[in-house]
Protein backbone atom coordinates (compact mmCIF):
# COMPACT_ATOMS: atom_id res chain seq x y z
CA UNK A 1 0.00 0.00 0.00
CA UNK A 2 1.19 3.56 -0.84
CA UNK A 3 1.67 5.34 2.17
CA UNK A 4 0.50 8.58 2.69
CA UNK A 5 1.11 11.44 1.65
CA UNK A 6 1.17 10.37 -1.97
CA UNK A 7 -2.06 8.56 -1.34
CA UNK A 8 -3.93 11.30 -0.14
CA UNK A 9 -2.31 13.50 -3.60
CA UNK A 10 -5.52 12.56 -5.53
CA UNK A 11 -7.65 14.44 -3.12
CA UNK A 12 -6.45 17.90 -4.65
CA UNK A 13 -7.52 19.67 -7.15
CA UNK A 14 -4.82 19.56 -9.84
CA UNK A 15 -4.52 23.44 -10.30
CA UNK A 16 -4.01 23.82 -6.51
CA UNK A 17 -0.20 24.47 -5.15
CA UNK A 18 1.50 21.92 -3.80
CA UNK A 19 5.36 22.82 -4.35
CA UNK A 20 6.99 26.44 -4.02
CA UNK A 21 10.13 27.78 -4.12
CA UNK A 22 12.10 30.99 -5.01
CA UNK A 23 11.48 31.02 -8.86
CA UNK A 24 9.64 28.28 -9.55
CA UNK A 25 6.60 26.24 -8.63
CA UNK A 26 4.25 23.11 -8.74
CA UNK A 27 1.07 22.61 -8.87
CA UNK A 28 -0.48 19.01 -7.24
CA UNK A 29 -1.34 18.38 -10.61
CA UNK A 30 2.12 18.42 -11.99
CA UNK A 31 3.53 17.20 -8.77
CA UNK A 32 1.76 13.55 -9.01
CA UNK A 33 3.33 13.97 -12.80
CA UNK A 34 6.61 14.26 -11.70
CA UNK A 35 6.14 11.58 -8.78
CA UNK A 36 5.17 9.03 -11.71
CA UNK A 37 8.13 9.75 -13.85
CA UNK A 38 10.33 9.54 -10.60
CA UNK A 39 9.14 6.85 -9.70
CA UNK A 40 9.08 4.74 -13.12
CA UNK A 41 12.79 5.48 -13.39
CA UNK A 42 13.56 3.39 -9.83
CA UNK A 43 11.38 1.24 -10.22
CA UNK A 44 14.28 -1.20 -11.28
CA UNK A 45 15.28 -1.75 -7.17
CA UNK A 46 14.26 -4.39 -5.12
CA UNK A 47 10.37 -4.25 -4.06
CA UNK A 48 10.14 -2.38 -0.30
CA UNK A 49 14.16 -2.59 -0.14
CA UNK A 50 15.42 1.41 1.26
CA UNK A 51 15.55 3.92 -1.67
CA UNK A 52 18.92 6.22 -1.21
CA UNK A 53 18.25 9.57 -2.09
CA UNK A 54 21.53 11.81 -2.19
CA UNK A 55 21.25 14.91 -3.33
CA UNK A 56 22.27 18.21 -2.14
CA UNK A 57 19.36 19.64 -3.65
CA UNK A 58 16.15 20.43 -1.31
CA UNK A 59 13.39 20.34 -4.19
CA UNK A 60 15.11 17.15 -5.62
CA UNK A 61 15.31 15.65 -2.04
CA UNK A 62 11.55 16.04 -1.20
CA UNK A 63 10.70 14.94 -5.16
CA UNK A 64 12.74 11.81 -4.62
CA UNK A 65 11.00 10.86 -0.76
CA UNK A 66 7.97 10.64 -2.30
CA UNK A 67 8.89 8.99 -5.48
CA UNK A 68 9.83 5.85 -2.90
CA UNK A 69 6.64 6.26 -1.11
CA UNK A 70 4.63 6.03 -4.49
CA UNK A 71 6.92 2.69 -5.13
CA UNK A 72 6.01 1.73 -1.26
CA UNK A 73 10.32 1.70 -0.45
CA UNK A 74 11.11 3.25 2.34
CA UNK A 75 12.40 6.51 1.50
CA UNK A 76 16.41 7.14 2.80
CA UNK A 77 17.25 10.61 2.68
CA UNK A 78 20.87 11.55 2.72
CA UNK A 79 23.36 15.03 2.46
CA UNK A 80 25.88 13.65 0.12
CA UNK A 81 28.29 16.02 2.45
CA UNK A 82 27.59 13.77 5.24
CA UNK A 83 30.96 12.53 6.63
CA UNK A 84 28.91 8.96 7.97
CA UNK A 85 27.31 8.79 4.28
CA UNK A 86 28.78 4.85 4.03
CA UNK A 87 27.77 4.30 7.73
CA UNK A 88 24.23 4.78 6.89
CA UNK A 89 24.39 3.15 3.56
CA UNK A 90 25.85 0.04 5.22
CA UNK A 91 22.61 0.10 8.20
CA UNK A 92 20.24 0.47 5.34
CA UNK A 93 21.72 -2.45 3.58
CA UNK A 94 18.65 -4.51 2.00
CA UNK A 95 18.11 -8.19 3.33
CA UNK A 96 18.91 -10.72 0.89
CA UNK A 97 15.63 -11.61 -0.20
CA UNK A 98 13.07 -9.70 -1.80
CA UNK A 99 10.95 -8.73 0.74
CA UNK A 100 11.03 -7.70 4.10
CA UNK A 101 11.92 -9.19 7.65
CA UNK A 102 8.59 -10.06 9.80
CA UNK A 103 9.83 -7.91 11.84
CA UNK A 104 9.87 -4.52 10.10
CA UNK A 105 5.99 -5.71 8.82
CA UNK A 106 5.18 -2.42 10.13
CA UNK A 107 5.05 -0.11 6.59
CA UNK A 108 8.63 1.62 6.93
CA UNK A 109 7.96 5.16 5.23
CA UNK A 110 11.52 6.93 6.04
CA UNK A 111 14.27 5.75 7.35
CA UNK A 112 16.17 9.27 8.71
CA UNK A 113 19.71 9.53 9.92
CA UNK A 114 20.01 11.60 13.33
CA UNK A 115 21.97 14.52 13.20
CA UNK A 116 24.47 12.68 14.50
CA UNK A 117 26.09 15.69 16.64
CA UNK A 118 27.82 13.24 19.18
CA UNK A 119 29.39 10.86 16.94
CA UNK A 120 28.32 8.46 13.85
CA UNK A 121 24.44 8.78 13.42
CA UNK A 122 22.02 5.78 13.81
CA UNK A 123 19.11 5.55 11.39
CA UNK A 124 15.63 5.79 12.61
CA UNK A 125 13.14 3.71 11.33
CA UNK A 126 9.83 5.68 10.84
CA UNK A 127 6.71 3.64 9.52
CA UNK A 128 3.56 5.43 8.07
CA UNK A 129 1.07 4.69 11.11
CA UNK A 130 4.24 6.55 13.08
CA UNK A 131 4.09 9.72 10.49
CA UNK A 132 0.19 10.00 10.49
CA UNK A 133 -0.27 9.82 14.24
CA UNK A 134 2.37 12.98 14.53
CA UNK A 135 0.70 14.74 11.61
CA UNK A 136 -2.98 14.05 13.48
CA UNK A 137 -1.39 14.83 16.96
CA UNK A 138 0.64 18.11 15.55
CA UNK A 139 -2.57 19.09 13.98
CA UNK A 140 -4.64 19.34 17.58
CA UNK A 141 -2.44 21.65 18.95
CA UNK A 142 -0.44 23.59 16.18
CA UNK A 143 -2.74 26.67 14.51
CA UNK A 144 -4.81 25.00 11.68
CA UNK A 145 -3.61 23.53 8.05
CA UNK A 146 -5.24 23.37 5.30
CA UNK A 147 -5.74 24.04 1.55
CA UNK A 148 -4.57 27.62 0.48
CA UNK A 149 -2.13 27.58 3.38
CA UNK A 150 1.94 27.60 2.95
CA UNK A 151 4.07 25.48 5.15
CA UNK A 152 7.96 27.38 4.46
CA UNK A 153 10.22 25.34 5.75
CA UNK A 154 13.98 27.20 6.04
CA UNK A 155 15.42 23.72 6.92
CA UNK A 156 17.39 21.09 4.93
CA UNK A 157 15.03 18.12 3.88
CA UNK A 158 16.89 15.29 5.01
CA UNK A 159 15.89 16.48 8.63
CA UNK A 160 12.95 15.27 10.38
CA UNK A 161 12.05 18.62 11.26
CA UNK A 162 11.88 19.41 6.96
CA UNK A 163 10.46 15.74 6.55
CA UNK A 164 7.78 15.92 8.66
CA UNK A 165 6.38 19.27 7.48
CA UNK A 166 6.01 17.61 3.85
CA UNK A 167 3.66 15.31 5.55
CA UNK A 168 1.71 17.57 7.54
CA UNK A 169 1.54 19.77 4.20
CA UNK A 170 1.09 17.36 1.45
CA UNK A 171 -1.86 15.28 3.89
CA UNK A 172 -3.71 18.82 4.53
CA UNK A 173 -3.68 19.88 0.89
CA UNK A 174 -1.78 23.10 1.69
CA UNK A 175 1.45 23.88 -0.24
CA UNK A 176 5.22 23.27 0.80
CA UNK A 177 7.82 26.23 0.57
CA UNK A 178 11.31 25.19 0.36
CA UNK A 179 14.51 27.14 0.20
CA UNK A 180 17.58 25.27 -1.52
CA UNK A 181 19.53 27.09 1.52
CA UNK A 182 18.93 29.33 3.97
CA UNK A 183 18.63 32.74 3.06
CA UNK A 184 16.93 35.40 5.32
CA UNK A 185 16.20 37.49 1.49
CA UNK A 186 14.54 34.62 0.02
CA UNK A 187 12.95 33.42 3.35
CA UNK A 188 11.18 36.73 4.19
CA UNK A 189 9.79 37.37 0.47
CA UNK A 190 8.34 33.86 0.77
CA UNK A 191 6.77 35.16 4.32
CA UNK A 192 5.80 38.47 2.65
CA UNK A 193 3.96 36.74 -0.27
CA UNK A 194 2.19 34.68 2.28
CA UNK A 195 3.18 31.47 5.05
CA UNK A 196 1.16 30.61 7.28
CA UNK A 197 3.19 28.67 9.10
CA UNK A 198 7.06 28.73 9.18
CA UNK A 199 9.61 25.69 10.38
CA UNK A 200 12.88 27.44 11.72
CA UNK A 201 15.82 26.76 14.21
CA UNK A 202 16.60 29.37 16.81
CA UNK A 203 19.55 30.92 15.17
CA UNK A 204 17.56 31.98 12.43
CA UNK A 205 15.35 34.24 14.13
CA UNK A 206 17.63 37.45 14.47
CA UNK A 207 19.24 37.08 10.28
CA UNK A 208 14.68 37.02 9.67
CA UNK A 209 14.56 39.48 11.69
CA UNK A 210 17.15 41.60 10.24
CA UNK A 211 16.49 41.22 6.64
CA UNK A 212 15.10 44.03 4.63
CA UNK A 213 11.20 42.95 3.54
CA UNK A 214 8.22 43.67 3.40
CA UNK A 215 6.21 42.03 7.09
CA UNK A 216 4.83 38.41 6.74
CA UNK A 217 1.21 38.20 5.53
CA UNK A 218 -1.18 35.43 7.04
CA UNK A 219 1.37 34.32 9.37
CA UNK A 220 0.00 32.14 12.02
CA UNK A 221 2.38 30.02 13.22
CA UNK A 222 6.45 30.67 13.38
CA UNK A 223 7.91 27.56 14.80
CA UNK A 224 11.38 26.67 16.42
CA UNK A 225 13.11 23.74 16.89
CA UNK A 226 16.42 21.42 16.77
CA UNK A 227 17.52 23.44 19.65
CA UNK A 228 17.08 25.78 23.16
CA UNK A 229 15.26 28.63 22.47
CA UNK A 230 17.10 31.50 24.30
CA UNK A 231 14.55 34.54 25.98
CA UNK A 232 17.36 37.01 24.09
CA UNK A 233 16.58 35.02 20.40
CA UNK A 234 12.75 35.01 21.51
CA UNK A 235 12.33 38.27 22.14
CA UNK A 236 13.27 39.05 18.60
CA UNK A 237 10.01 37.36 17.10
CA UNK A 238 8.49 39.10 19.78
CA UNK A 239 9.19 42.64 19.57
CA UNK A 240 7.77 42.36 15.90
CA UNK A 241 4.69 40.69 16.84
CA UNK A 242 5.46 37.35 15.06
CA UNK A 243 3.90 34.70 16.19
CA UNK A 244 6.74 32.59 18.04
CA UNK A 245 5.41 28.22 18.79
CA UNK A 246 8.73 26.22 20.78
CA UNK A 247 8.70 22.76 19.76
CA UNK A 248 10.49 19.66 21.45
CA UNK A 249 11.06 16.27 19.78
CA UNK A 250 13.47 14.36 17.43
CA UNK A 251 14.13 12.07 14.33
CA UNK A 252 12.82 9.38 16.81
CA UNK A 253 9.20 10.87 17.62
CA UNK A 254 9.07 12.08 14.32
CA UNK A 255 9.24 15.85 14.89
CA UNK A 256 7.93 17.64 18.24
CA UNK A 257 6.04 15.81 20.87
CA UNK A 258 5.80 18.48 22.92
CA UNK A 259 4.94 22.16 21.52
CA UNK A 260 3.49 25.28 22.48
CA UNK A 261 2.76 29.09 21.86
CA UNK A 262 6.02 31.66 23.03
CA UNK A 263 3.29 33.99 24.56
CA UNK A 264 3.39 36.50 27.87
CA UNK A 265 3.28 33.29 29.98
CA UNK A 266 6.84 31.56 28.33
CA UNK A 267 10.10 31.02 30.02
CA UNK A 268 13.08 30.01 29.02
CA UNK A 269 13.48 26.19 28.50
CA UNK A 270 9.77 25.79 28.22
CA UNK A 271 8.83 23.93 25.34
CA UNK A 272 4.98 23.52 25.55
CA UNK A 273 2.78 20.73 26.58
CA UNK A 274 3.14 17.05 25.40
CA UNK A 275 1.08 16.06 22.26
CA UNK A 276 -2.68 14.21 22.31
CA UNK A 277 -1.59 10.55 22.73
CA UNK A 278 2.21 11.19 24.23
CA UNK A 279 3.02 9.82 27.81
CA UNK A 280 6.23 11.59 29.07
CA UNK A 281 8.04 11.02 32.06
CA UNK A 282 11.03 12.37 33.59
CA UNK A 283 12.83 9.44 35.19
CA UNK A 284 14.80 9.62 38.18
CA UNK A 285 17.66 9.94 39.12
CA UNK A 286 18.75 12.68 36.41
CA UNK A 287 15.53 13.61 35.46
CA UNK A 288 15.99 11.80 31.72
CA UNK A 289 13.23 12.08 29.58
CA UNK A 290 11.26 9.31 28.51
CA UNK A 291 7.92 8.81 26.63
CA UNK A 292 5.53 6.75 24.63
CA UNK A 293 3.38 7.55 21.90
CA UNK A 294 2.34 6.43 18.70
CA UNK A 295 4.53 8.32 16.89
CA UNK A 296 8.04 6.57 18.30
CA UNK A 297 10.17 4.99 15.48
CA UNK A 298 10.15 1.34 15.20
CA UNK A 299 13.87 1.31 16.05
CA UNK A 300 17.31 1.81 14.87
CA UNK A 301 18.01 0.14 11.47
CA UNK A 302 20.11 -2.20 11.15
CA UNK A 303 21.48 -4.34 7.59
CA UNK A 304 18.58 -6.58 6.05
CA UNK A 305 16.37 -4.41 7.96
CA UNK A 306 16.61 -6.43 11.18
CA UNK A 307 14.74 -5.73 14.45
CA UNK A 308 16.33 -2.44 15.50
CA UNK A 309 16.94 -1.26 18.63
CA UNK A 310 16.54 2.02 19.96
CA UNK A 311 13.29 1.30 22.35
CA UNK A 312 12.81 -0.35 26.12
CA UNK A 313 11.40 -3.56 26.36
CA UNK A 314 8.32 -1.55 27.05
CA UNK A 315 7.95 0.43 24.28
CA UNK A 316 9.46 3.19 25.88
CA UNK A 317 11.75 5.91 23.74
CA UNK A 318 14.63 6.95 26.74
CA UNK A 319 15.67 10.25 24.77
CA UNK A 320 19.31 11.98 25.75
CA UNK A 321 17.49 14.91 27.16
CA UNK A 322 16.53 15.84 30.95
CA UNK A 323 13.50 18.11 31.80
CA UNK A 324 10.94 18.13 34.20
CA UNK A 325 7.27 18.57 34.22
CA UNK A 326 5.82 21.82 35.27
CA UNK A 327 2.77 22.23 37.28
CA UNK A 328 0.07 23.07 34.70
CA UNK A 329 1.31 20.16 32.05
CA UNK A 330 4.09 21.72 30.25
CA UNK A 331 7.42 20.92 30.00
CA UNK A 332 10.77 22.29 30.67
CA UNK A 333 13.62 20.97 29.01
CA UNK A 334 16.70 21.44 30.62
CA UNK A 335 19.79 20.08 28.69
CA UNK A 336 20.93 17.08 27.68
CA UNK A 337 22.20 13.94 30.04
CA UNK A 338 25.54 13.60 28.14
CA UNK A 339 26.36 17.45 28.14
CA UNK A 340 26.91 17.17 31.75
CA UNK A 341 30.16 18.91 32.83
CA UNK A 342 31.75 17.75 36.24
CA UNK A 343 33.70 20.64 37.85
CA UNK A 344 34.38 20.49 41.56
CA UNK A 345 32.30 17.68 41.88
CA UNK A 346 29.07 19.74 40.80
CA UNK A 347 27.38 18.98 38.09
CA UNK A 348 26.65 22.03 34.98
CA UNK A 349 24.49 21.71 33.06
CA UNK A 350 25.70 23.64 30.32
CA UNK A 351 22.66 24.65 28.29
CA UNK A 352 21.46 26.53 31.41
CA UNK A 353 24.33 28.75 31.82
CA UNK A 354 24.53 29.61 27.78
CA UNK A 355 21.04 30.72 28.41
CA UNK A 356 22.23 32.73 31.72
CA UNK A 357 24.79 34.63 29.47
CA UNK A 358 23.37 35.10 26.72
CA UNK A 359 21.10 37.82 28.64
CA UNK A 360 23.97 39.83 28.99
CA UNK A 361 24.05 42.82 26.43
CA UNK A 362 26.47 42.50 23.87
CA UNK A 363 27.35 38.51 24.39
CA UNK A 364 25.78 36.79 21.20
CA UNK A 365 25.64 33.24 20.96
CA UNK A 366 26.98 31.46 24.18
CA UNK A 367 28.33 27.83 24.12
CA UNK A 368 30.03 26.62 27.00
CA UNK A 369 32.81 23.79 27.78
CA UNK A 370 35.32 22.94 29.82
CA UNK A 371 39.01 22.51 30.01
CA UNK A 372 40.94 20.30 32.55
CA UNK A 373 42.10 22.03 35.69
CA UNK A 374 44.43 20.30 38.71
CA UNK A 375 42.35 21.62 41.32
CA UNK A 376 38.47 21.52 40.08
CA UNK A 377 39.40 18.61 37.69
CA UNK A 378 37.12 20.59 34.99
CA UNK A 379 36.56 24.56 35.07
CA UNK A 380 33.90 26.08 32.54
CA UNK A 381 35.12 28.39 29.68
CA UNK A 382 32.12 30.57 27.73
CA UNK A 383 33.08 30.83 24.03
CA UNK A 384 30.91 33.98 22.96
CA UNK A 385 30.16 35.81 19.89
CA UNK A 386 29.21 39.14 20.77
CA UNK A 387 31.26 42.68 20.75
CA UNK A 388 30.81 43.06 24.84
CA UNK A 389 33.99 42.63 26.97
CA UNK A 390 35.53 39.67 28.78
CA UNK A 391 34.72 41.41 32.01
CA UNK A 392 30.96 42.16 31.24
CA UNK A 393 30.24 38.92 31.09
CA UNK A 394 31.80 37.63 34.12
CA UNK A 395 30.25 40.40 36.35
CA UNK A 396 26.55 39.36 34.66
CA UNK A 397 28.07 35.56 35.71
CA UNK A 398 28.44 36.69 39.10
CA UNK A 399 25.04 38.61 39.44
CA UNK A 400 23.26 35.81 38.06
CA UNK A 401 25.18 32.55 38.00
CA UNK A 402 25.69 30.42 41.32
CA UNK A 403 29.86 29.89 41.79
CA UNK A 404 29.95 26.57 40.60
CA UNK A 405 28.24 27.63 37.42
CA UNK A 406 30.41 30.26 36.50
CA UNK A 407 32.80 29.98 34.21
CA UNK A 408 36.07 30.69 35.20
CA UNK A 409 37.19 32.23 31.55
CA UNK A 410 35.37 33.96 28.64
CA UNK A 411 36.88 34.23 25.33
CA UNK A 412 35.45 35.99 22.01
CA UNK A 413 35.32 33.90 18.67
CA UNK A 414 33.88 34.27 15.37
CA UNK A 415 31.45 32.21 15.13
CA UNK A 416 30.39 28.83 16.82
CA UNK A 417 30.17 25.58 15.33
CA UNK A 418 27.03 24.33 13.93
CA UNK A 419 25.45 21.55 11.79
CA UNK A 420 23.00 22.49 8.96
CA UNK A 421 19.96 22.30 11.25
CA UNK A 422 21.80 25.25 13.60
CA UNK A 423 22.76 22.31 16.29
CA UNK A 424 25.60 23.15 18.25
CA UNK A 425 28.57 20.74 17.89
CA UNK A 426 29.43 19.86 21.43
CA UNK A 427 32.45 18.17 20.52
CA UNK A 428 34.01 20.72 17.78
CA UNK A 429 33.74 23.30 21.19
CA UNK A 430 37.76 21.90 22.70
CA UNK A 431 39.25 22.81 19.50
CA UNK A 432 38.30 26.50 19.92
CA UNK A 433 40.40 26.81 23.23
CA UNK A 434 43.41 25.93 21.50
């Protein structure tokens, strides 16, 4: 069975539009066209064995998902820059035989690397039942979607964040904007012809902000994701009136499973209220965040397809995040169980005191690491972008820090290392200090 969102393609009328980007456009008409010729030209592979799609092409990447979803093969997206492009390949690998271990029975739709920040990325199995029951949940709480709307998305299509927008989109009859790259031009002429809803990561909120356009028109819905969302970055969408949604989720749910409005009542690290049909926890002793849902991945892929893992015995997703639940039902995410730094025997979370300093005027982006030290064993150091001076920063440290959170050095660089979804790379941080 054809999974949806090609199923669904039918349902709209064929002079509606389904595909936009700077220049150019498709209508659903001509999109199912170019689906069909797609997918006659692959139709050569293996039935339901992965379909590789490299290309560093957005409109080519999203034209090629759903060319495997017509063919009912599970669509494998993939940045041919990736450095772990053979690593994925390899965990992909088709089975043998023709068809399909009993154990991945389940309708495999995408298979999506993680971002793979920490080390080599695993590849998360998503089926179609998975897909649907985030596009149903997202829909409850997200502003509406429907025909005659625009869903821009700013990020690169072999992310879930990009991925699951083209299902929400293409399953609502609305249109998909894409942007072969980033650009805060091209971005805000899209919003100025009309979005109603817009997918971004937080560090693309001040170059939006910034660029020299005309002001959205029917914007309803400006949402953030892939990373914290700092009260400095958030303020930005807010001082124009835009309205800011925080979202919290990964490859692994699918997109968010937790979302909400960035209104009067938001604070920092507050990233909405779980989805209809999630079950979250935070798990003691660290406060790890776990959850169930229909929308989890059916595991980690491994060659031939094989039963993945990825998922407690339960059912359970244990994600590398910690949070806690607020009174009220929304969530606060705090930072992430492996960024932990150890200094003096206290742990730091990191995350909390980037968000500390980065409400110091002048300071930028924040990221925060460590360095060895004989006497604390590991002493903080605040990398920062900004034009403000070494010692503004540490006197806003000391006024709004605790001691074992401050860092005990501050030094200016150019920029800080990011993927393409705007994810800070963790481990790229050491090589800064020299």
């Amino acid at each position: 069975m054809t999974p949806a969102p090609v199923a669904r393609l039918a349902r709209w009328p064929a002079a509606a539009p389904a595909l936009a980007w700077p220049g150019g456009a498709l209508t659903y008409g001509e999109l199912r066209a170019r689906i069909e010729a797609l997918a006659a030209a692959a139709a050569q592979g293996a039935p339901h064995s992965p379909l590789p799609i490299v290309s560093s092409s957005r409109l080519d990447m999203a034209l090629g998902v759903l060319a495997a979803l017509r063919l009912g093969r599970p669509a494998l997206p993939l940045d041919p820059a990736r450095p772990d492009l053979d690593a994925c390949l390899a965990a992909c690998a088709p089975a043998p035989t023709s068809t399909r271990t009993p154990a991945t029975a389940d309708d495999i739709a995408l298979m999506v690397p993680t971002s793979g920040t920490t080390g080599t990325a695993r590849v998360a199995m998503l089926s179609a039942a998975a897909l649907d029951a985030h596009v149903a949940a997202s829909a409850a709480a997200l502003p509406p979607l429907g025909p005659g709307d625009r869903w821009l998305v700013c990020l690169p299509m072999t992310s879930i964040g990009a991925l699951a927008a083209l299902w929400r989109t293409l399953s609502a009859g609305a249109c998909l904007g894409l942007l072969e790259r980033f650009d805060a031009a091209d971005a805000r002429q899209l919003m100025a012809q009309g979005a109603s809803h817009v997918s971004i990561v937080p560090a693309m909120l001040a170059p939006l902000a910034g660029a020299v356009a005309p002001e959205p028109r029917g914007l309803r819905c400006l949402l953030s994701g892939g990373g914290p969302l700092s009260a400095a970055t958030a303020a930005i969408a807010q001082a124009r009136g835009w309205p800011l949604w925080n979202g919290w989720g990964m490859t692994e749910t699918c997109s968010h499973v937790a979302v909400g409005p960035v209104d009067a009542h938001w604070r920092e690290g507050v990233v909405g209220r779980p989805l209809p049909g999630v079950m979250l926890e935070s798990e003691a002793p660290d406060g790890r965040l776990a959850m169930r849902g229909p929308m989890l991945m059916s595991g980690y892929a491994r060659p031939g397809l094989a039963p993945g893992s990825g998922l407690e015995a339960d059912g359970r997703f244990r994600s590398g995040d910690v949070g806690e639940l607020l009174p009220g039902g929304t969530l606060r995410v705090t930072g992430r169980a492996d960024d932990v730094i150890v200094t003096g025997g206290v742990n730091v979370q990191p995350q909390a005191v980037e968000q500390a300093l980065e409400g110091c005027p002048g300071a930028g982006e924040v990221a925060v690491c460590a360095r060895p030290d004989p006497r604390w064993g590991r002493v903080l150091v605040a990398l920062y972008t900004g034009d403000a001076q070494a010692g503004a920063l540490e006197s806003w440290a000391r006024a709004h820090l605790p001691s074992a959170s401050r860092p005990r050095e501050f030094r200016r660089v150019a920029r800080l290392p990011r993927n393409a979804m705007g994810k800070l790379l963790r481990a790229e941080l050491a090589q800064l200090l020299g």
